[in-house]
ModelCIF file with pLDDT and N, C-alpha, C, O atoms, coordinates in Angstrom:
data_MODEL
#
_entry.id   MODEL 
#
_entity.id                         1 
_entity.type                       polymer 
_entity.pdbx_number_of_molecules   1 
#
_entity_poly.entity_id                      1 
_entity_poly.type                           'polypeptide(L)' 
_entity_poly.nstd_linkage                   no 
_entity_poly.nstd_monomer                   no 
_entity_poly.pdbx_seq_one_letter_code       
;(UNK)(UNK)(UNK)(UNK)(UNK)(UNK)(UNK)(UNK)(UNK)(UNK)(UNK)(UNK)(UNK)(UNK)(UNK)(UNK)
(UNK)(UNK)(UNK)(UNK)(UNK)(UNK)(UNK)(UNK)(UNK)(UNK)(UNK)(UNK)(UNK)(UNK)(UNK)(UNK)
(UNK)(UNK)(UNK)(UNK)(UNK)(UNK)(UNK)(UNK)(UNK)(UNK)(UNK)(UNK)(UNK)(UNK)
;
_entity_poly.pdbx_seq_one_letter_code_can   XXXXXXXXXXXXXXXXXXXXXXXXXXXXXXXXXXXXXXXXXXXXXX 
_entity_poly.pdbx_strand_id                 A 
#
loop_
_entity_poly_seq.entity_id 
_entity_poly_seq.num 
_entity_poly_seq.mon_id 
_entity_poly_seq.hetero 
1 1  UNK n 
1 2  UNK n 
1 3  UNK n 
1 4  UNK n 
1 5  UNK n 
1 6  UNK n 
1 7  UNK n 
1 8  UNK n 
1 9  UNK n 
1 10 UNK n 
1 11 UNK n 
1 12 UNK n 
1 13 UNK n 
1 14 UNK n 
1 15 UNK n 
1 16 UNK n 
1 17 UNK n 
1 18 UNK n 
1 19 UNK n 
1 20 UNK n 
1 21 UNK n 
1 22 UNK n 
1 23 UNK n 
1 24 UNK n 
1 25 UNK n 
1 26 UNK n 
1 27 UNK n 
1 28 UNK n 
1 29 UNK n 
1 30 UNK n 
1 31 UNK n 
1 32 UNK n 
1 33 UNK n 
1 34 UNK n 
1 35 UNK n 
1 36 UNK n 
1 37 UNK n 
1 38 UNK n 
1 39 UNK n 
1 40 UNK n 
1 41 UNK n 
1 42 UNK n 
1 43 UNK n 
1 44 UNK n 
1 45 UNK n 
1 46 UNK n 
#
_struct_asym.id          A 
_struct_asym.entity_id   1 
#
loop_
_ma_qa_metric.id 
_ma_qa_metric.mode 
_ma_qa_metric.name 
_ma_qa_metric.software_group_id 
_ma_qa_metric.type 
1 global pLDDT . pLDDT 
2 local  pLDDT . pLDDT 
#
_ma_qa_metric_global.metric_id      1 
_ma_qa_metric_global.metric_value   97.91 
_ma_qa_metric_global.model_id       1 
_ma_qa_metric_global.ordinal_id     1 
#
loop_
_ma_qa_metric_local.label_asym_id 
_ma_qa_metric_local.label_comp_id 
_ma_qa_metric_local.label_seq_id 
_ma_qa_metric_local.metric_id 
_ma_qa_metric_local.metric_value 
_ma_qa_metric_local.model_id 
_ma_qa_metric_local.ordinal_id 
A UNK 1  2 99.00 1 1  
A UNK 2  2 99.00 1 2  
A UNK 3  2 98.00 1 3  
A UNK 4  2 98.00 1 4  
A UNK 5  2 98.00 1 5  
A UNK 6  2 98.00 1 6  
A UNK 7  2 98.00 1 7  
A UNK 8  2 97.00 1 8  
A UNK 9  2 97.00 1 9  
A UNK 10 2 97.00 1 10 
A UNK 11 2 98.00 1 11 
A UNK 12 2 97.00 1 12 
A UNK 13 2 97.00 1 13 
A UNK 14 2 98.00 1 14 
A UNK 15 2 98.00 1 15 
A UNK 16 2 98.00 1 16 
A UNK 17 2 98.00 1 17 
A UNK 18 2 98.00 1 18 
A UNK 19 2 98.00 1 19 
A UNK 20 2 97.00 1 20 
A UNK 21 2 98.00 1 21 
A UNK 22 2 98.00 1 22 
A UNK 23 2 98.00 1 23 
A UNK 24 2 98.00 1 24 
A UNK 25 2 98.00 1 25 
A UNK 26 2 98.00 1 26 
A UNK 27 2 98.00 1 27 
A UNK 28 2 98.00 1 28 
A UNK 29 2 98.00 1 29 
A UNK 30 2 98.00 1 30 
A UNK 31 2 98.00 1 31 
A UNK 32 2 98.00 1 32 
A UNK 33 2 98.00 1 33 
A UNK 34 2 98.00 1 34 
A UNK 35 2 98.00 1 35 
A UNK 36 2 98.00 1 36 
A UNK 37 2 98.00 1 37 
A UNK 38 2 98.00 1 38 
A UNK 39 2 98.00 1 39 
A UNK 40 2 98.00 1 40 
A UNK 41 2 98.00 1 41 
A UNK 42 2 98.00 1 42 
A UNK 43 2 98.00 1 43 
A UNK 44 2 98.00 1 44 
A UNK 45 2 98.00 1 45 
A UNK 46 2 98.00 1 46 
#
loop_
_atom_site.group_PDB 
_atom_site.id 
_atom_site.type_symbol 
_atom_site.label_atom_id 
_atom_site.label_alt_id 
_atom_site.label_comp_id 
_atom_site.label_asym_id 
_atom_site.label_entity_id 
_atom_site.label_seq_id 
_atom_site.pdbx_PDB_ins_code 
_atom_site.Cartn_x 
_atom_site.Cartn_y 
_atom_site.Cartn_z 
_atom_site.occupancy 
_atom_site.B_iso_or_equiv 
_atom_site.pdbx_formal_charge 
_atom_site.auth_seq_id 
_atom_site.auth_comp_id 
_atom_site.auth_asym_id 
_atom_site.auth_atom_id 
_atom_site.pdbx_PDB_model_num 
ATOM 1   N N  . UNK A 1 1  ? 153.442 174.574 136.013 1.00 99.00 ? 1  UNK A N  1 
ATOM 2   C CA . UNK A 1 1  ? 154.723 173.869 136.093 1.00 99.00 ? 1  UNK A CA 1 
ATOM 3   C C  . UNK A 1 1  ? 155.261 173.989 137.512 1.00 99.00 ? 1  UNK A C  1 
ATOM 4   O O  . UNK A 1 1  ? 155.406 175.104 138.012 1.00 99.00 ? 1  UNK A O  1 
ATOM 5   N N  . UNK A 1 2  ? 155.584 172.790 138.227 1.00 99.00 ? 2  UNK A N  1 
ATOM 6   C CA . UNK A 1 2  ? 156.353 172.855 139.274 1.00 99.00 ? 2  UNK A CA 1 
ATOM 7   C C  . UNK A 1 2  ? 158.161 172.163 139.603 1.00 99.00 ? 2  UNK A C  1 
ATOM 8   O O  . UNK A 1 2  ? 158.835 171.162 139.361 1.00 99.00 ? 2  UNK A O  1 
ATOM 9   N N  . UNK A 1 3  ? 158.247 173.223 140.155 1.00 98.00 ? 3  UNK A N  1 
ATOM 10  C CA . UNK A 1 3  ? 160.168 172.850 140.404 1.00 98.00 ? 3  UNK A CA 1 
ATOM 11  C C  . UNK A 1 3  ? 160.319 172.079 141.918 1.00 98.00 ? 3  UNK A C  1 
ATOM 12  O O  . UNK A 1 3  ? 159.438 172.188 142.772 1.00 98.00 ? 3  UNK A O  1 
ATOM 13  N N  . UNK A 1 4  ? 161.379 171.401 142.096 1.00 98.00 ? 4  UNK A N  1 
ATOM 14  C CA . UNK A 1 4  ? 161.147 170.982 143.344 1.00 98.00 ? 4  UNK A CA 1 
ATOM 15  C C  . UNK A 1 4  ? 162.483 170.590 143.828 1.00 98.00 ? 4  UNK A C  1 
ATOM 16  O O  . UNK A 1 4  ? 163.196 169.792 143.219 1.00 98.00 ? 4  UNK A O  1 
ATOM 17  N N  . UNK A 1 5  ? 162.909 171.334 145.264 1.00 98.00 ? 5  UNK A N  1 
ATOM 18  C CA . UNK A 1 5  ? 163.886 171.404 145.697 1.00 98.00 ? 5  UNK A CA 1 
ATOM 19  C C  . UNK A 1 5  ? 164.219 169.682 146.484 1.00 98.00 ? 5  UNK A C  1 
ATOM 20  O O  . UNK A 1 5  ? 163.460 169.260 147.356 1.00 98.00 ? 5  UNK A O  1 
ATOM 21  N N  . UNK A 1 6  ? 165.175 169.042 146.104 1.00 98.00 ? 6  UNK A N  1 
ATOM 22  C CA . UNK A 1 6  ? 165.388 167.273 146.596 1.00 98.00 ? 6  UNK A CA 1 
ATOM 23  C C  . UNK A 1 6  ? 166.758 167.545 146.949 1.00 98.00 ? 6  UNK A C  1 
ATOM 24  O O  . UNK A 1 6  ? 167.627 168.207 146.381 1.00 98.00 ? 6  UNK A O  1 
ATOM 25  N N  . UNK A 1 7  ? 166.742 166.475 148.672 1.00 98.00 ? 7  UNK A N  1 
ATOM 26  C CA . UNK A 1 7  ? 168.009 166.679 149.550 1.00 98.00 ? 7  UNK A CA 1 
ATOM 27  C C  . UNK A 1 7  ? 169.117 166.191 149.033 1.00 98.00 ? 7  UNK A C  1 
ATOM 28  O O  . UNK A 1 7  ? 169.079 165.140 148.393 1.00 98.00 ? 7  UNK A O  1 
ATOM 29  N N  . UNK A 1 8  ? 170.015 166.722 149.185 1.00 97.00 ? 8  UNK A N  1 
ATOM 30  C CA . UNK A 1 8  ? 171.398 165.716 148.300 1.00 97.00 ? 8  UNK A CA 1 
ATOM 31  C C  . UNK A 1 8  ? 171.867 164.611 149.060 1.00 97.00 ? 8  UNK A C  1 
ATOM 32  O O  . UNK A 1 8  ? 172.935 164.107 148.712 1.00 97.00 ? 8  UNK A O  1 
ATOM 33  N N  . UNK A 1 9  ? 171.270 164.154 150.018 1.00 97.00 ? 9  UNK A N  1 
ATOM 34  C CA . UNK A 1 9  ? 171.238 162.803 150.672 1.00 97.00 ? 9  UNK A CA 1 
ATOM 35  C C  . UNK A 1 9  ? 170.831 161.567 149.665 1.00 97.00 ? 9  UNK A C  1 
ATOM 36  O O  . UNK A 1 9  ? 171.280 160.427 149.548 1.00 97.00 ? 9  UNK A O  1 
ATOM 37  N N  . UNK A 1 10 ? 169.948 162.175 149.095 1.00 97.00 ? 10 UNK A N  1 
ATOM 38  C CA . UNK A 1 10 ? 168.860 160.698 148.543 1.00 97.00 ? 10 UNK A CA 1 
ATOM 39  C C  . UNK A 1 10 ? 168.935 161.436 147.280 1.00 97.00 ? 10 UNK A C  1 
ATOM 40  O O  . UNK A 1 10 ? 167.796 161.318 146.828 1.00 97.00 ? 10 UNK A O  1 
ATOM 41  N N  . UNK A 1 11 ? 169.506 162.012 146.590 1.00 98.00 ? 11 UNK A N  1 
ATOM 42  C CA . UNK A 1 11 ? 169.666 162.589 145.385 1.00 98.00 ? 11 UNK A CA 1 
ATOM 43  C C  . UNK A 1 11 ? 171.277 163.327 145.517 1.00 98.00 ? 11 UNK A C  1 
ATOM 44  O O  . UNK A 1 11 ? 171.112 164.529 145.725 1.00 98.00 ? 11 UNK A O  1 
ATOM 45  N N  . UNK A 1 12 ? 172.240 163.097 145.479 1.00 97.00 ? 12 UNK A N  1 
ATOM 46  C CA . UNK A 1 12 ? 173.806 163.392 145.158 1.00 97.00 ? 12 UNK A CA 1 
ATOM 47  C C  . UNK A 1 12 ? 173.687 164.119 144.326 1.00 97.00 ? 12 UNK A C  1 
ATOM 48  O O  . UNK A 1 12 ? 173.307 163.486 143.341 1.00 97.00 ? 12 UNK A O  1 
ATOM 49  N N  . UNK A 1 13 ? 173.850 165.751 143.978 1.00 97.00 ? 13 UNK A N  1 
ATOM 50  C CA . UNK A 1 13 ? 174.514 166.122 142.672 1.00 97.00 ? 13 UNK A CA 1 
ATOM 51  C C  . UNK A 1 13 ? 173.097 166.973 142.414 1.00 97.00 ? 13 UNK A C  1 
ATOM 52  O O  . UNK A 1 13 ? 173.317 167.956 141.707 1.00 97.00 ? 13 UNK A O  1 
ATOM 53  N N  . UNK A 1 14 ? 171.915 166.859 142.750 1.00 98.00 ? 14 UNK A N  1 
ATOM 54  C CA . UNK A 1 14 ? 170.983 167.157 142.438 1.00 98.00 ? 14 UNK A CA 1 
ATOM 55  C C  . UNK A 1 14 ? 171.276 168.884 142.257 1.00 98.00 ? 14 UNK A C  1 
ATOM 56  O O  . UNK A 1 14 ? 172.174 169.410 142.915 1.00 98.00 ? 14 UNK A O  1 
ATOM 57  N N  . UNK A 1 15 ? 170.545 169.572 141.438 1.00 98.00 ? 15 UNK A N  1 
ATOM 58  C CA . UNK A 1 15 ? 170.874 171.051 140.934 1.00 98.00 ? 15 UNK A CA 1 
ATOM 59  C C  . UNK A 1 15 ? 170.075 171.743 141.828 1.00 98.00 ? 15 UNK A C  1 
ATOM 60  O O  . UNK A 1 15 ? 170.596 172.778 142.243 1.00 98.00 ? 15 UNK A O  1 
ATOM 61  N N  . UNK A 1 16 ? 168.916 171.478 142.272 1.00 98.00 ? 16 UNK A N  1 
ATOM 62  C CA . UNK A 1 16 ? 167.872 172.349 143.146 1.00 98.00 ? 16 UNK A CA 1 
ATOM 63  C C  . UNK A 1 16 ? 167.643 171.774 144.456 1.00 98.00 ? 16 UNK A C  1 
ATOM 64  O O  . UNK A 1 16 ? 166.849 170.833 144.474 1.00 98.00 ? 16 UNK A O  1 
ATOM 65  N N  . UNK A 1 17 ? 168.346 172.258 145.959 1.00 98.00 ? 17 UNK A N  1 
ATOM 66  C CA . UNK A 1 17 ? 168.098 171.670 147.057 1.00 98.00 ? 17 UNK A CA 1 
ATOM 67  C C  . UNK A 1 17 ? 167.191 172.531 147.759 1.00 98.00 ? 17 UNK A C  1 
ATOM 68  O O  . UNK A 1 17 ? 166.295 172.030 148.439 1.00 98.00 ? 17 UNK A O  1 
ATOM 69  N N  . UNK A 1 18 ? 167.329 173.767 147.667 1.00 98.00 ? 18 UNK A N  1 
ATOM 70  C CA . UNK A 1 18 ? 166.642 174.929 149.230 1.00 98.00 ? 18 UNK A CA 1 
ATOM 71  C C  . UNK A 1 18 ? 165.417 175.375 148.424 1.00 98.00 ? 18 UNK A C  1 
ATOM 72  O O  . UNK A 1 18 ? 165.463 175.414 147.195 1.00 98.00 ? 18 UNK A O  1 
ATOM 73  N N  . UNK A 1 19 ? 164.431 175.680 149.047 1.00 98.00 ? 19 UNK A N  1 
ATOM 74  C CA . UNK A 1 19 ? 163.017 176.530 149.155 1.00 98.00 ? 19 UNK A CA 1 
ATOM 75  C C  . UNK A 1 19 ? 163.528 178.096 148.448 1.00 98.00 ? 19 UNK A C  1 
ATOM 76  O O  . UNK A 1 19 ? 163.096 178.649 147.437 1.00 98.00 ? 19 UNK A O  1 
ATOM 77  N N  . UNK A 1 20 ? 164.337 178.429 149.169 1.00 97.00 ? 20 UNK A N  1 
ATOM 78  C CA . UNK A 1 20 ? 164.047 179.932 148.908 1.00 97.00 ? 20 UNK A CA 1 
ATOM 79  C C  . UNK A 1 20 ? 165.428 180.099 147.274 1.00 97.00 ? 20 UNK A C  1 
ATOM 80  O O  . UNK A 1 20 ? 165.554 181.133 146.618 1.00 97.00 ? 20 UNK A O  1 
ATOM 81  N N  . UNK A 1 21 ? 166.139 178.938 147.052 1.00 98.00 ? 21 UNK A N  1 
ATOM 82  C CA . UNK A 1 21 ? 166.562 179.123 145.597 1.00 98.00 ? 21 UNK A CA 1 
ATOM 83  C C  . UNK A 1 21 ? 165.582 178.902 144.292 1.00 98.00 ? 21 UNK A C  1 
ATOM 84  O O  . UNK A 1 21 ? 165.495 179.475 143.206 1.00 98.00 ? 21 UNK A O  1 
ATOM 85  N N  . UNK A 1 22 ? 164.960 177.922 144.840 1.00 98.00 ? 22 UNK A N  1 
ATOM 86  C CA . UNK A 1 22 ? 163.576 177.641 144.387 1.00 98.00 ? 22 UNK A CA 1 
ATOM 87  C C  . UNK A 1 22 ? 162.796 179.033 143.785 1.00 98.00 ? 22 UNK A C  1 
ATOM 88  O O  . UNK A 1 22 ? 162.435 179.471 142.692 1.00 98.00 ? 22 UNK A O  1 
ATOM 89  N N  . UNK A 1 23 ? 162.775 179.417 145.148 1.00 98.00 ? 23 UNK A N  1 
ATOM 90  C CA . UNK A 1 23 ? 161.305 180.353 144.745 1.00 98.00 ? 23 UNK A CA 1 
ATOM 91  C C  . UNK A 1 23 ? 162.115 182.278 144.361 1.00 98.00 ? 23 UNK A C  1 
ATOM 92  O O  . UNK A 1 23 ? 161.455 183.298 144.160 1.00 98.00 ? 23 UNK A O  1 
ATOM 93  N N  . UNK A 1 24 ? 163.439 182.171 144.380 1.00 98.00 ? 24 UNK A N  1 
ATOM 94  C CA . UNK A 1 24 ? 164.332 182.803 143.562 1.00 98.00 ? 24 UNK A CA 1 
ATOM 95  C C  . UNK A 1 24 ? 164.008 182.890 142.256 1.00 98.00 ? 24 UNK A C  1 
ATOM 96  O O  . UNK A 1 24 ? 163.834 183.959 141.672 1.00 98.00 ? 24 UNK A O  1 
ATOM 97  N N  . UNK A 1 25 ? 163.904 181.641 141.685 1.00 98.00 ? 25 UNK A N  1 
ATOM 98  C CA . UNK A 1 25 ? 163.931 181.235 140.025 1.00 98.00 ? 25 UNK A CA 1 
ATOM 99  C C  . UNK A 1 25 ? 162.639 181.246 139.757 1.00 98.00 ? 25 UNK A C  1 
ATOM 100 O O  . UNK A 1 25 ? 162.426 181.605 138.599 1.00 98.00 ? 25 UNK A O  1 
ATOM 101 N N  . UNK A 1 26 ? 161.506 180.948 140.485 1.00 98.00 ? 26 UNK A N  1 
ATOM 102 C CA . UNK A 1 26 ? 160.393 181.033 140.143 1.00 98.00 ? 26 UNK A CA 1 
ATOM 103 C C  . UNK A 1 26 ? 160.256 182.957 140.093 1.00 98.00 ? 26 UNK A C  1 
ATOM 104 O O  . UNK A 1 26 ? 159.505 183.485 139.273 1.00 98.00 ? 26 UNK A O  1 
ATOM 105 N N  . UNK A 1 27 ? 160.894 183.596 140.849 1.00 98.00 ? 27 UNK A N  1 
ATOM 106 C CA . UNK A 1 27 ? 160.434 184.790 140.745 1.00 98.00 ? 27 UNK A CA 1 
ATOM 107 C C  . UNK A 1 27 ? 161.370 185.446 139.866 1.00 98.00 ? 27 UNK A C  1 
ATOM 108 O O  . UNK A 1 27 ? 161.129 186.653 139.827 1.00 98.00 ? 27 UNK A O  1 
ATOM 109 N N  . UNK A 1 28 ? 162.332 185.112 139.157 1.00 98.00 ? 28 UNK A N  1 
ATOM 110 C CA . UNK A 1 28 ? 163.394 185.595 137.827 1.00 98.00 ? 28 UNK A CA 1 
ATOM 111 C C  . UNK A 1 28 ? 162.361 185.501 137.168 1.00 98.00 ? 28 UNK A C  1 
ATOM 112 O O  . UNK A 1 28 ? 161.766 186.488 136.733 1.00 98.00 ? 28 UNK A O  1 
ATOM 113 N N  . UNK A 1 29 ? 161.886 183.977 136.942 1.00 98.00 ? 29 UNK A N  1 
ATOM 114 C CA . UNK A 1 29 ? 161.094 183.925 135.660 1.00 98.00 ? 29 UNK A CA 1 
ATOM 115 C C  . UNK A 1 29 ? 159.685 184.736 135.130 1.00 98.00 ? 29 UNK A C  1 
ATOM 116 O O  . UNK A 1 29 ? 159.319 185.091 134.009 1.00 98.00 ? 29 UNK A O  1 
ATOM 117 N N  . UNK A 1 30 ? 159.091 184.851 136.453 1.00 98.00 ? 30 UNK A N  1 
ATOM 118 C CA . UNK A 1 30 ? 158.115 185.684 136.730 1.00 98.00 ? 30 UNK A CA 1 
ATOM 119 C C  . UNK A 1 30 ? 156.799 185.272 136.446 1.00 98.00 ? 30 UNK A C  1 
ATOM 120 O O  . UNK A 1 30 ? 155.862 186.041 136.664 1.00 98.00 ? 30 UNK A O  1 
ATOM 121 N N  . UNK A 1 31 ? 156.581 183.890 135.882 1.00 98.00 ? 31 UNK A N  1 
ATOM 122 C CA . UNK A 1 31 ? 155.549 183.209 135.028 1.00 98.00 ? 31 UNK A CA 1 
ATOM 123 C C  . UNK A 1 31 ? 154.494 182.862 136.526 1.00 98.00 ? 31 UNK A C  1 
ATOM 124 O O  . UNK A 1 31 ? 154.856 182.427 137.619 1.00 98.00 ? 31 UNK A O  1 
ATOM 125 N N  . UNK A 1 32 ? 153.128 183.243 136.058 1.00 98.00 ? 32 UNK A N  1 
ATOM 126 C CA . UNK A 1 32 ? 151.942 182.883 137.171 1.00 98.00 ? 32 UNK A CA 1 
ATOM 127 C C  . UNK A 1 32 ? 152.262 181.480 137.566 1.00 98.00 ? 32 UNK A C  1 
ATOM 128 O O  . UNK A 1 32 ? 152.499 181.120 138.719 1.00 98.00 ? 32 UNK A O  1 
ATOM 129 N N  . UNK A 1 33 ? 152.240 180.455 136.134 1.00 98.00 ? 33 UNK A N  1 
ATOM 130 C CA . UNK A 1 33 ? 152.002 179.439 136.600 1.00 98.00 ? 33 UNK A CA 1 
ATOM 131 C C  . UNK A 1 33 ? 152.961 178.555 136.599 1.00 98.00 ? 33 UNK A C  1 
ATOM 132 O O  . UNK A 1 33 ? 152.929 177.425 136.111 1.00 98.00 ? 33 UNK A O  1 
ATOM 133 N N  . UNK A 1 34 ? 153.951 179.160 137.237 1.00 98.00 ? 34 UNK A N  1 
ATOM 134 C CA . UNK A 1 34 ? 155.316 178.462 137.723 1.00 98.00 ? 34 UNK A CA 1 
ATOM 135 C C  . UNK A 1 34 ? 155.703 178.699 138.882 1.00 98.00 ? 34 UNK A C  1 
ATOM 136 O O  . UNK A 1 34 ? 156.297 179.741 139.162 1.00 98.00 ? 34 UNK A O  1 
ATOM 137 N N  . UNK A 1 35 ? 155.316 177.390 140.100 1.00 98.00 ? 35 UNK A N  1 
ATOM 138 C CA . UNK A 1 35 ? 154.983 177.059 141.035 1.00 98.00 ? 35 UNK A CA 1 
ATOM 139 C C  . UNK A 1 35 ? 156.410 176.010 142.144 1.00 98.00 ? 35 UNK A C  1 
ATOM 140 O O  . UNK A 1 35 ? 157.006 175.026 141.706 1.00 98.00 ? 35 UNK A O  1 
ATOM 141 N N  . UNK A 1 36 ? 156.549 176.424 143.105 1.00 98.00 ? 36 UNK A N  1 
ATOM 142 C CA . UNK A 1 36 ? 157.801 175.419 144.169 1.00 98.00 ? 36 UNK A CA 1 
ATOM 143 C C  . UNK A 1 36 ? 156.505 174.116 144.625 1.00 98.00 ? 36 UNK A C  1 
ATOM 144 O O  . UNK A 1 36 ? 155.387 174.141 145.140 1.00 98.00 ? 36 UNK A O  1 
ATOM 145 N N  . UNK A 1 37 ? 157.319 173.195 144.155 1.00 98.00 ? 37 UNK A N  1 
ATOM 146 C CA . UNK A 1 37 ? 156.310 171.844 145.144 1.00 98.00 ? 37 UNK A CA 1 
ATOM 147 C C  . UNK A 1 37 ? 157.190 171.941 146.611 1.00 98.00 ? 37 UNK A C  1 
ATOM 148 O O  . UNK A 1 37 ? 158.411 171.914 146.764 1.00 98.00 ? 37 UNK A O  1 
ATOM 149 N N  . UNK A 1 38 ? 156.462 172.024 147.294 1.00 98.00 ? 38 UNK A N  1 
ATOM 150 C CA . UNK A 1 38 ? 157.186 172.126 148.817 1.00 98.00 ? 38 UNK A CA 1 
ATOM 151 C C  . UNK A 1 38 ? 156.870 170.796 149.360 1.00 98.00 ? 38 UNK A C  1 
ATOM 152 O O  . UNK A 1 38 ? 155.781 170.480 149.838 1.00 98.00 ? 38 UNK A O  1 
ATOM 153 N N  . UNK A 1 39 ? 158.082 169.914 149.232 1.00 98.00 ? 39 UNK A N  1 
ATOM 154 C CA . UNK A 1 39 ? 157.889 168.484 150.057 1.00 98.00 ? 39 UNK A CA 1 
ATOM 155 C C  . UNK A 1 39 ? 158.825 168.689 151.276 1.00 98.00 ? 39 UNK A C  1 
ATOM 156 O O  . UNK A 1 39 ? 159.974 169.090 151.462 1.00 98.00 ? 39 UNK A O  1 
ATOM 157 N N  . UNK A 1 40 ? 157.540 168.110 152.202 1.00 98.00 ? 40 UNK A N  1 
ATOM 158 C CA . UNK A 1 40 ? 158.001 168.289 154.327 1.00 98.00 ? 40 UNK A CA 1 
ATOM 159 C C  . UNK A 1 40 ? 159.409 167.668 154.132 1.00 98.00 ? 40 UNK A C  1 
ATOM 160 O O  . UNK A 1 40 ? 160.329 168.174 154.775 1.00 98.00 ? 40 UNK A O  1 
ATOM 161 N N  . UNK A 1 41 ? 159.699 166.500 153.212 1.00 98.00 ? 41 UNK A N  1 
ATOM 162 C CA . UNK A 1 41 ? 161.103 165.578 153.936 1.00 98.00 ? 41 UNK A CA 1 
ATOM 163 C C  . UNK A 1 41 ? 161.638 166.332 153.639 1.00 98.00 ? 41 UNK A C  1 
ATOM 164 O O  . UNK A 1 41 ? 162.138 166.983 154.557 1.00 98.00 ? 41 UNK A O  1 
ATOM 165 N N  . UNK A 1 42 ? 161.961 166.852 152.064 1.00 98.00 ? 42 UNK A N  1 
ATOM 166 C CA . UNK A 1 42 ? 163.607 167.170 151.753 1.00 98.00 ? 42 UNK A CA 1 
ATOM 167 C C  . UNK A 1 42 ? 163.634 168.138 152.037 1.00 98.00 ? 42 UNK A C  1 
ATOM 168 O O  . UNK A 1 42 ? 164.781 168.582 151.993 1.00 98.00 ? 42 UNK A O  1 
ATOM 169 N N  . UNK A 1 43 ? 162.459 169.256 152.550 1.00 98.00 ? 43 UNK A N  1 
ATOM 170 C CA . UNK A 1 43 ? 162.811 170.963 152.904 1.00 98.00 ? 43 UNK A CA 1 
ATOM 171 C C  . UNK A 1 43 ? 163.140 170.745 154.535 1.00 98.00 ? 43 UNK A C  1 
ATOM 172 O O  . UNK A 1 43 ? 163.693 171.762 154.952 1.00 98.00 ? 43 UNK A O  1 
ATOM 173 N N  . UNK A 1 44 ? 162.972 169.732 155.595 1.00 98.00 ? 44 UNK A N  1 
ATOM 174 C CA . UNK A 1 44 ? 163.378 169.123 156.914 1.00 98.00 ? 44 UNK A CA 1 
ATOM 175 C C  . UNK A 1 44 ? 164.422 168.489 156.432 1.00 98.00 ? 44 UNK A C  1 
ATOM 176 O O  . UNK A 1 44 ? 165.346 168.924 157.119 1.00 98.00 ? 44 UNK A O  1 
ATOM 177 N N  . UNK A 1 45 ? 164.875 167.711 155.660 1.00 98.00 ? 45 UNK A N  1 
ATOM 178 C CA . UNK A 1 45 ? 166.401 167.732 155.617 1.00 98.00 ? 45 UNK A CA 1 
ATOM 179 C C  . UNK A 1 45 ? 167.580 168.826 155.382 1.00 98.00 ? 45 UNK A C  1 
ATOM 180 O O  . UNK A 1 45 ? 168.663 168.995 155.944 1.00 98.00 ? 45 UNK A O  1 
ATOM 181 N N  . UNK A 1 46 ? 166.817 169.604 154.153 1.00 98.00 ? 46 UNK A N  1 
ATOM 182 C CA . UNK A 1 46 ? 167.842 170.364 153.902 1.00 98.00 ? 46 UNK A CA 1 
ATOM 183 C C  . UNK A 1 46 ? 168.277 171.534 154.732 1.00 98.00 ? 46 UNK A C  1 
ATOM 184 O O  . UNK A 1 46 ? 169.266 172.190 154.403 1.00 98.00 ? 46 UNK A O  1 
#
């Protein structure tokens, strides 16, 4: 399963923007195969 942090430019309101809140929640949850998709635009925007 992957989560994925999207800029609130091109997504308003969106719940998950930054990398490292991201990979916060991936590491609460603690699950192997729960994974951050790291996309170049919105982690260079945000």
């Amino acid at each position: 399963i992957l989560i994925e942090p999207i800029n609130p430019r091109d997504m308003p309101g969106y719940f998950l923007n930054r990398q490292d809140d991201a990979q916060a929640i991936r590491q609460a949850i603690g699950a192997s195969n729960l994974k951050v998709q790291f996309d170049c635009y919105h982690c260079q925007i945000v």
